[in-house]
PDB file of N, CA and C in Angstrom:
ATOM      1  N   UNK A   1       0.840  -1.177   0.000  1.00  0.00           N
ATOM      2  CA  UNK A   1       0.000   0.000   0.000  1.00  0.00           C
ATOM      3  C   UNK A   1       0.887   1.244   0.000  1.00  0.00           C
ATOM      4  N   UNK A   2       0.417   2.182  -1.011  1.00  0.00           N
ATOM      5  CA  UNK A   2       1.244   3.746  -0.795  1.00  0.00           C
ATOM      6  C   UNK A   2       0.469   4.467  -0.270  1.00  0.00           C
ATOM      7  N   UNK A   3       1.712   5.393   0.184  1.00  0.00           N
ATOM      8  CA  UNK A   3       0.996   6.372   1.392  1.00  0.00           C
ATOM      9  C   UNK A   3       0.653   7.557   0.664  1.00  0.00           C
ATOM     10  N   UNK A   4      -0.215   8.159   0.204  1.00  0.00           N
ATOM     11  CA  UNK A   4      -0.499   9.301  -0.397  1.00  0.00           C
ATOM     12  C   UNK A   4      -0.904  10.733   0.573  1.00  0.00           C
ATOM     13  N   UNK A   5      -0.581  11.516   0.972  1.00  0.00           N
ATOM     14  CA  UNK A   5       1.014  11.758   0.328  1.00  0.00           C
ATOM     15  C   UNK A   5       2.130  11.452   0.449  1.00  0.00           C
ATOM     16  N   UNK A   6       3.396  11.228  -0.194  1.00  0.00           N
ATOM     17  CA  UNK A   6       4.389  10.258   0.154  1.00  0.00           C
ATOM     18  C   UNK A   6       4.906  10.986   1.611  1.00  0.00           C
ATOM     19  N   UNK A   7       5.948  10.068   1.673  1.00  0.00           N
ATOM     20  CA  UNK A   7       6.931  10.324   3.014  1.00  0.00           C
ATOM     21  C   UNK A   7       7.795  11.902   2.678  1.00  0.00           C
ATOM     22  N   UNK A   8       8.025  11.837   1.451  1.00  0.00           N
ATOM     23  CA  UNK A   8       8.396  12.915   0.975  1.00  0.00           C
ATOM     24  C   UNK A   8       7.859  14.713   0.985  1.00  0.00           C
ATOM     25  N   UNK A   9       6.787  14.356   0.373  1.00  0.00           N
ATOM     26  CA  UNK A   9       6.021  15.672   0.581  1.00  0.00           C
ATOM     27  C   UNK A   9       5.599  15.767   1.817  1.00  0.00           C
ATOM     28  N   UNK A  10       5.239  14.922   2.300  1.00  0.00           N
ATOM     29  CA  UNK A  10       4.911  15.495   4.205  1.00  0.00           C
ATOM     30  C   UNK A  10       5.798  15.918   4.513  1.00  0.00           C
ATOM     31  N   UNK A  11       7.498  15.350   4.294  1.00  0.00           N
ATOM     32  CA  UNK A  11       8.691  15.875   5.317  1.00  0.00           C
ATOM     33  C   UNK A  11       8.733  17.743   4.418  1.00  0.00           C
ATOM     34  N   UNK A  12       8.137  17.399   2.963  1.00  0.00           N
ATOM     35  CA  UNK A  12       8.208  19.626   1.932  1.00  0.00           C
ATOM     36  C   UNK A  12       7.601  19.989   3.334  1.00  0.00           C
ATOM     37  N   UNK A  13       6.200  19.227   3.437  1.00  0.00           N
ATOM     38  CA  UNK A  13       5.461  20.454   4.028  1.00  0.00           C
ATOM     39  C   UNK A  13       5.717  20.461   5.491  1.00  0.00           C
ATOM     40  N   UNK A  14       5.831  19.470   6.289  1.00  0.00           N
ATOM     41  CA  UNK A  14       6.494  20.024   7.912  1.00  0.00           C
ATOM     42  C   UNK A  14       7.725  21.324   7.756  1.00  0.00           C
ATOM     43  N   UNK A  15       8.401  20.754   6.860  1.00  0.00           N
ATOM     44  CA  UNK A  15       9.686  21.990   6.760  1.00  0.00           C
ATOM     45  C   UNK A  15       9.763  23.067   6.398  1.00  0.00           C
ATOM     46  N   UNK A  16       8.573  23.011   5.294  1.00  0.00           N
ATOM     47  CA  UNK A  16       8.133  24.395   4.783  1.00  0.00           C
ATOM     48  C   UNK A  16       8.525  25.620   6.263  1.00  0.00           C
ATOM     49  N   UNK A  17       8.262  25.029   7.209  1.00  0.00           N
ATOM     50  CA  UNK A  17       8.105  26.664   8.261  1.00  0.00           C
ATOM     51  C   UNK A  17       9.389  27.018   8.488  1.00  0.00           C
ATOM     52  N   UNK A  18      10.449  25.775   8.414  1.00  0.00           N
ATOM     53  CA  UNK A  18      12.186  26.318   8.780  1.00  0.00           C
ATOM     54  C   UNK A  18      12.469  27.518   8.146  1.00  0.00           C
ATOM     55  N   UNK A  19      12.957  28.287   8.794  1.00  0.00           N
ATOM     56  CA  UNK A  19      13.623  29.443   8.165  1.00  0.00           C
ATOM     57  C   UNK A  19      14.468  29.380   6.998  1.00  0.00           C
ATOM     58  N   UNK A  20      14.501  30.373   5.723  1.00  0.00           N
ATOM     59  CA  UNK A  20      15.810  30.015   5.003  1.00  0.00           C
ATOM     60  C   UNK A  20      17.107  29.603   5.927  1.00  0.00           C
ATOM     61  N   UNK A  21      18.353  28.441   5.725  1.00  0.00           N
ATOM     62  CA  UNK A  21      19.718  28.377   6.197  1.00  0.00           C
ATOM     63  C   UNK A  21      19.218  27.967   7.367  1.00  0.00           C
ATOM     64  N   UNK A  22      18.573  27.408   7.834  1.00  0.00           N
ATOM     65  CA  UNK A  22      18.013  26.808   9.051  1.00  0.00           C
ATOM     66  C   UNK A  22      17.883  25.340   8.715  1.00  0.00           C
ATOM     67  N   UNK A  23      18.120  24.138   9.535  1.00  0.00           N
ATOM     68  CA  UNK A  23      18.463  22.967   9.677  1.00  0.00           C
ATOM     69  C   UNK A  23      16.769  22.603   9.731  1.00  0.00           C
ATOM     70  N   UNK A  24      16.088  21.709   8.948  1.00  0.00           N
ATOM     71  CA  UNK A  24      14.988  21.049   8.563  1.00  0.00           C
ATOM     72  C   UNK A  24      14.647  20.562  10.246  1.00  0.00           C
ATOM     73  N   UNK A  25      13.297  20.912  10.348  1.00  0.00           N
ATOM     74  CA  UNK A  25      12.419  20.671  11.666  1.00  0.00           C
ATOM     75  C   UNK A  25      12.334  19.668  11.284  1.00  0.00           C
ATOM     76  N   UNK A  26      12.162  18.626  10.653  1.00  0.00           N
ATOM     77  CA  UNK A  26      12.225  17.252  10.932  1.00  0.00           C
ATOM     78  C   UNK A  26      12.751  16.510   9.862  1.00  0.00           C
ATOM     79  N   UNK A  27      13.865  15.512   9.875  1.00  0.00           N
ATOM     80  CA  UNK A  27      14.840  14.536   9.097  1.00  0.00           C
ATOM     81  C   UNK A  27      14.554  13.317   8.826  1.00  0.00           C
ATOM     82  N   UNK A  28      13.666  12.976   9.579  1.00  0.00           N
ATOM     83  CA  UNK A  28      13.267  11.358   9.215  1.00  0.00           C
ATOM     84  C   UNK A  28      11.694  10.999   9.368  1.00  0.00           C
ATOM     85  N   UNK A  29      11.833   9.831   8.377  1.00  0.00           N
ATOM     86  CA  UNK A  29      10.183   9.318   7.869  1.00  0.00           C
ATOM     87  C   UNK A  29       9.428   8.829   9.636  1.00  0.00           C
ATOM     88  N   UNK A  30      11.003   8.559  10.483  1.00  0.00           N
ATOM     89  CA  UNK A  30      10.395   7.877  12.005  1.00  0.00           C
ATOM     90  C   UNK A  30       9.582   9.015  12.330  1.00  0.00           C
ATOM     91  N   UNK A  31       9.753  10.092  12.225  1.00  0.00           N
ATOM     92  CA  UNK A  31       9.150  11.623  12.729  1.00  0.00           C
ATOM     93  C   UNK A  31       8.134  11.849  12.504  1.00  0.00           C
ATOM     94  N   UNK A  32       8.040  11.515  11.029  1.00  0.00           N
ATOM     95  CA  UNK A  32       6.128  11.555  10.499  1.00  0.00           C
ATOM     96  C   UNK A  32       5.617  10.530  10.820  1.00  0.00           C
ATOM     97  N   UNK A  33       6.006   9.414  11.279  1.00  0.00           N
ATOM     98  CA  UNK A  33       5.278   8.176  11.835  1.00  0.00           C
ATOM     99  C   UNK A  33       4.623   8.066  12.836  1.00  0.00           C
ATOM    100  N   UNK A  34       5.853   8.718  14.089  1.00  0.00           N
ATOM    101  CA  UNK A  34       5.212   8.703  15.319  1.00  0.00           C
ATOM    102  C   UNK A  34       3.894  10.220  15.627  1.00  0.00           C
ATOM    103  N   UNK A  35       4.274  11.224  14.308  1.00  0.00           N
ATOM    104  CA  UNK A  35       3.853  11.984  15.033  1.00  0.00           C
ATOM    105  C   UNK A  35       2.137  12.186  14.769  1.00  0.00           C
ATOM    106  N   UNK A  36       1.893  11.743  13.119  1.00  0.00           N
ATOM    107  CA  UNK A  36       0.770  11.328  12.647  1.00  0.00           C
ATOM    108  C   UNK A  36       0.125   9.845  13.564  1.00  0.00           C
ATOM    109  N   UNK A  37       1.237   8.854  14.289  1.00  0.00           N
ATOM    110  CA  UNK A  37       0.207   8.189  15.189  1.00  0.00           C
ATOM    111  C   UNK A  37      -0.334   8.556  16.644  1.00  0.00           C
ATOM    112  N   UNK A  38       0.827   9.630  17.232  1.00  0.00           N
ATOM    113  CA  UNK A  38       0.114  10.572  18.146  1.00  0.00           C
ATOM    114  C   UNK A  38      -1.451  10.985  18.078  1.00  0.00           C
ATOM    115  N   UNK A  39      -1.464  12.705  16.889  1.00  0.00           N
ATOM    116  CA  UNK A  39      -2.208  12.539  16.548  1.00  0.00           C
ATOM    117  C   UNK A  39      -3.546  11.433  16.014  1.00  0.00           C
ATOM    118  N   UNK A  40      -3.282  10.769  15.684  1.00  0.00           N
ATOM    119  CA  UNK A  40      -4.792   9.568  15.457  1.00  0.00           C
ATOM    120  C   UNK A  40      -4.763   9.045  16.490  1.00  0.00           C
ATOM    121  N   UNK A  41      -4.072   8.770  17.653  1.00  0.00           N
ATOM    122  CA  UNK A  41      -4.371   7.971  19.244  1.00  0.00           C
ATOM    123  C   UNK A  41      -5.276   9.542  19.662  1.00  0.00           C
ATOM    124  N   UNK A  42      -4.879  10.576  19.160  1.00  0.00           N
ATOM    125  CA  UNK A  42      -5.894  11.878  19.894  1.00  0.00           C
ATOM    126  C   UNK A  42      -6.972  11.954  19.552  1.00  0.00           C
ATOM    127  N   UNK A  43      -7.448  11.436  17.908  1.00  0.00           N
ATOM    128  CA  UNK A  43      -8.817  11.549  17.308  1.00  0.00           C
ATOM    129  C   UNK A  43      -9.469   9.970  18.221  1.00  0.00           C
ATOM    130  N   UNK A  44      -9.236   9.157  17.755  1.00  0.00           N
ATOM    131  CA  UNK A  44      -9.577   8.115  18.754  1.00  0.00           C
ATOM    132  C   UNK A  44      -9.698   8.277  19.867  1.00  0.00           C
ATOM    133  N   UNK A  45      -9.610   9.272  20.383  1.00  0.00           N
ATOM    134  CA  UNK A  45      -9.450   9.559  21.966  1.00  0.00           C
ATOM    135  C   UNK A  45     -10.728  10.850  21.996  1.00  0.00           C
ATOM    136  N   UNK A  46     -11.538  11.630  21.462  1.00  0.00           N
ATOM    137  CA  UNK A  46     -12.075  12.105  21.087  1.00  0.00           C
ATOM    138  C   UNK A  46     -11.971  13.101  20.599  1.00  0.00           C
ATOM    139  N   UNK A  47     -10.937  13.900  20.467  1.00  0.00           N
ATOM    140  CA  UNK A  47     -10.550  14.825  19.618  1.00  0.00           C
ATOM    141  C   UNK A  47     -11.005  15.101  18.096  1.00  0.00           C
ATOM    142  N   UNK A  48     -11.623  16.259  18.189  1.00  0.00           N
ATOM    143  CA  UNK A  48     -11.905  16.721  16.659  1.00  0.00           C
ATOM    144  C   UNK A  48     -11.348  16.491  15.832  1.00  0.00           C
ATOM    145  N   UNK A  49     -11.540  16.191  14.292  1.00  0.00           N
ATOM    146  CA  UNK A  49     -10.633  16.174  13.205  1.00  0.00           C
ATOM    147  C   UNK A  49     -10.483  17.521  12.754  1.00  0.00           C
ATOM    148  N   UNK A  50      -8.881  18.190  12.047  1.00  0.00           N
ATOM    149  CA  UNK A  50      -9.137  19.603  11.558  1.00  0.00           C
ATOM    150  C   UNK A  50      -9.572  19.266  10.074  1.00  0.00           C
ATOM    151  N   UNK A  51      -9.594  18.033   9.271  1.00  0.00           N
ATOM    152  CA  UNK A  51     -10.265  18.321   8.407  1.00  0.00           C
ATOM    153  C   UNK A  51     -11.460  17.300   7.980  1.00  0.00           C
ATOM    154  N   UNK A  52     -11.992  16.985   7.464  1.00  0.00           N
ATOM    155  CA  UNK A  52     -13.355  17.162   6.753  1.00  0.00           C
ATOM    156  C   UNK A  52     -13.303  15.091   7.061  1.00  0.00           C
ATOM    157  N   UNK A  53     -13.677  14.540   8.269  1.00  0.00           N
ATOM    158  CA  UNK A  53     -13.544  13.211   8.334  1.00  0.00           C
ATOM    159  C   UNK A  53     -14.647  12.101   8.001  1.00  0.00           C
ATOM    160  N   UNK A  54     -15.426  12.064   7.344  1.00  0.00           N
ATOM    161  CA  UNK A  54     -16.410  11.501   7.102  1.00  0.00           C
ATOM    162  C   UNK A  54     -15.949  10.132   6.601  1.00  0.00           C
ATOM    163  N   UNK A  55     -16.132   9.416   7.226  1.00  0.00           N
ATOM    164  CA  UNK A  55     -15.809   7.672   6.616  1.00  0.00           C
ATOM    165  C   UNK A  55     -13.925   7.049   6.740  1.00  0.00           C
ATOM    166  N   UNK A  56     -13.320   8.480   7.464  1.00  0.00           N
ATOM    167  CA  UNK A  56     -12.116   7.988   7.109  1.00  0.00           C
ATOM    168  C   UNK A  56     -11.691   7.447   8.673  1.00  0.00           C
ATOM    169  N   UNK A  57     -10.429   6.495   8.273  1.00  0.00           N
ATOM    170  CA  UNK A  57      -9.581   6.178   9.760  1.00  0.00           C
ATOM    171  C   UNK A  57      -9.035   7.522  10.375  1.00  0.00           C
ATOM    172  N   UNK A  58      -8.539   6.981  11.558  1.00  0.00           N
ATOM    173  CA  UNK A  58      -7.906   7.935  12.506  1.00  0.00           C
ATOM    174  C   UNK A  58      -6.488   8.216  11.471  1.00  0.00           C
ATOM    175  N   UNK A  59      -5.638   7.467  11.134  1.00  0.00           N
ATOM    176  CA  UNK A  59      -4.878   7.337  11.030  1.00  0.00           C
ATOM    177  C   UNK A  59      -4.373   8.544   9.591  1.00  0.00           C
ATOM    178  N   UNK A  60      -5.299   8.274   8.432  1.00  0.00           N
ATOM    179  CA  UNK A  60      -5.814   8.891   7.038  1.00  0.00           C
ATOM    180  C   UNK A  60      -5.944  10.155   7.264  1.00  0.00           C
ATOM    181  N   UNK A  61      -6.622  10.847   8.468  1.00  0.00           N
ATOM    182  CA  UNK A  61      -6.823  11.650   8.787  1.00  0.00           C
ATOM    183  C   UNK A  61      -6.109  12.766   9.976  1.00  0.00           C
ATOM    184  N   UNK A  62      -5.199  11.948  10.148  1.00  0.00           N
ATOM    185  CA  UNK A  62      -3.799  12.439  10.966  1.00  0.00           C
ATOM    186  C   UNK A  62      -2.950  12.842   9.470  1.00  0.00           C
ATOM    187  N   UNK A  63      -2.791  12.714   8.662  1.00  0.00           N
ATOM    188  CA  UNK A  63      -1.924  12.559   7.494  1.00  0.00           C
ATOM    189  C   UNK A  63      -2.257  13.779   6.660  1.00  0.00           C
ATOM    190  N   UNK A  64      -3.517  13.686   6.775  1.00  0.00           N
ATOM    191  CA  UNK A  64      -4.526  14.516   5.779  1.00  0.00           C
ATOM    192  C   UNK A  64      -3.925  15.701   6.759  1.00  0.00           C
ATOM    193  N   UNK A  65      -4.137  16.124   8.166  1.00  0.00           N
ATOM    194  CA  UNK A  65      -4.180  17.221   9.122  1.00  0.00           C
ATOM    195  C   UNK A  65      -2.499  17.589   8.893  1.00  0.00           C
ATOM    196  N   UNK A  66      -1.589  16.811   8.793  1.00  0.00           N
ATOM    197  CA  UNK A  66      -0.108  17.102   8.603  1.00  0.00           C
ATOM    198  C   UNK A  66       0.176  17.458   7.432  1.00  0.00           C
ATOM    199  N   UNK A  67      -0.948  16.927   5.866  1.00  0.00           N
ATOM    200  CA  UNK A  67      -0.288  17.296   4.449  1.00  0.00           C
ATOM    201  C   UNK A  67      -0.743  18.681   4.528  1.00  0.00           C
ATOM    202  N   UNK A  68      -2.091  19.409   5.348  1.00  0.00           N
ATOM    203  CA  UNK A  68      -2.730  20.711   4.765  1.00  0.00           C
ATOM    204  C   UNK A  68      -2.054  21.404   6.184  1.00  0.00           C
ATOM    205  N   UNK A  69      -0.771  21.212   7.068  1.00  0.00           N
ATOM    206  CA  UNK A  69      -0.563  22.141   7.978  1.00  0.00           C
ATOM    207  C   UNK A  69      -1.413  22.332   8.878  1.00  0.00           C
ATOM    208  N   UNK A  70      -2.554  21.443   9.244  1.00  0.00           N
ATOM    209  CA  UNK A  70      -3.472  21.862  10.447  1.00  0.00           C
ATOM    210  C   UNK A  70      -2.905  21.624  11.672  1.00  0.00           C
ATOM    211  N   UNK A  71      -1.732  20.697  11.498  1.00  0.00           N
ATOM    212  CA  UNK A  71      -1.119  20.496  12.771  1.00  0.00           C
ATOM    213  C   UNK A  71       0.527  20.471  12.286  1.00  0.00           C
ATOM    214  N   UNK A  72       1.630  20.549  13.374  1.00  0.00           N
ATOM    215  CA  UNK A  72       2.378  20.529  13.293  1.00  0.00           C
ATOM    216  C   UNK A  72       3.708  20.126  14.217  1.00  0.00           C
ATOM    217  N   UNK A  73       4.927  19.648  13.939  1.00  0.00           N
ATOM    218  CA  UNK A  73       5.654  19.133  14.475  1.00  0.00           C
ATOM    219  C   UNK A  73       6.671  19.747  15.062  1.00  0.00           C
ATOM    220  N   UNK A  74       6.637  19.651  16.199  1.00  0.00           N
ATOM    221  CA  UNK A  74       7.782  20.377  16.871  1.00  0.00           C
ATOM    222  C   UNK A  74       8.809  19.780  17.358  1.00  0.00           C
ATOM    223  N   UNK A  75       9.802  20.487  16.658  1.00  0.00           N
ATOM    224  CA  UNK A  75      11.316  20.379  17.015  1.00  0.00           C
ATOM    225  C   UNK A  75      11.376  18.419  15.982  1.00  0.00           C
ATOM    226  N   UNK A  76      12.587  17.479  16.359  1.00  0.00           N
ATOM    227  CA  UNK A  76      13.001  16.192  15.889  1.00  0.00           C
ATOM    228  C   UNK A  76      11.985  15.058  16.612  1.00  0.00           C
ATOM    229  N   UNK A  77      11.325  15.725  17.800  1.00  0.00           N
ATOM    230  CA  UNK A  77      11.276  14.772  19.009  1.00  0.00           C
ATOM    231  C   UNK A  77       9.489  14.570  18.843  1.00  0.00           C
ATOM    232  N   UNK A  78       8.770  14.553  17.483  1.00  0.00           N
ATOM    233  CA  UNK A  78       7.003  14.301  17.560  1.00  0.00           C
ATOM    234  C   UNK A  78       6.619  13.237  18.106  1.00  0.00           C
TER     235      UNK A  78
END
């Protein structure tokens, strides 16, 4: 199964916020793993979705909230 969006464009868009000449807020695919399963242990937990969840997993929708910036990762350590 592929992950749409890849491992790739999630790590564009977490980094997108680094400053120019500033060292990438997050380096590894482990980073978007744990931090998108955080998040979905929070929707499962009852937490709102920030976007539009109708029929989807926790998990789909942790991904979805990290590709459009509704949430975000701080510092190496998500």
């Amino acid at each position: 199964m592929m992950l749409h969006p890849s491992y790739t464009d999630l790590l564009e868009v977490v980094n997108s916020d680094a400053e120019q000449g500033d060292a990438p807020i997050v380096n590894s695919r482990y980073s978007i793993v744990m931090a998108t399963a955080k998040r979905a242990r929070q929707i499962i937990a009852g937490s709102q979705p920030l976007v539009p969840s109708r029929g989807k997993k926790a998990l789909s929708i942790a991904v979805e909230e990290l590709n459009e910036s509704k949430i975000h990762i701080v510092g190496d350590e998500a």
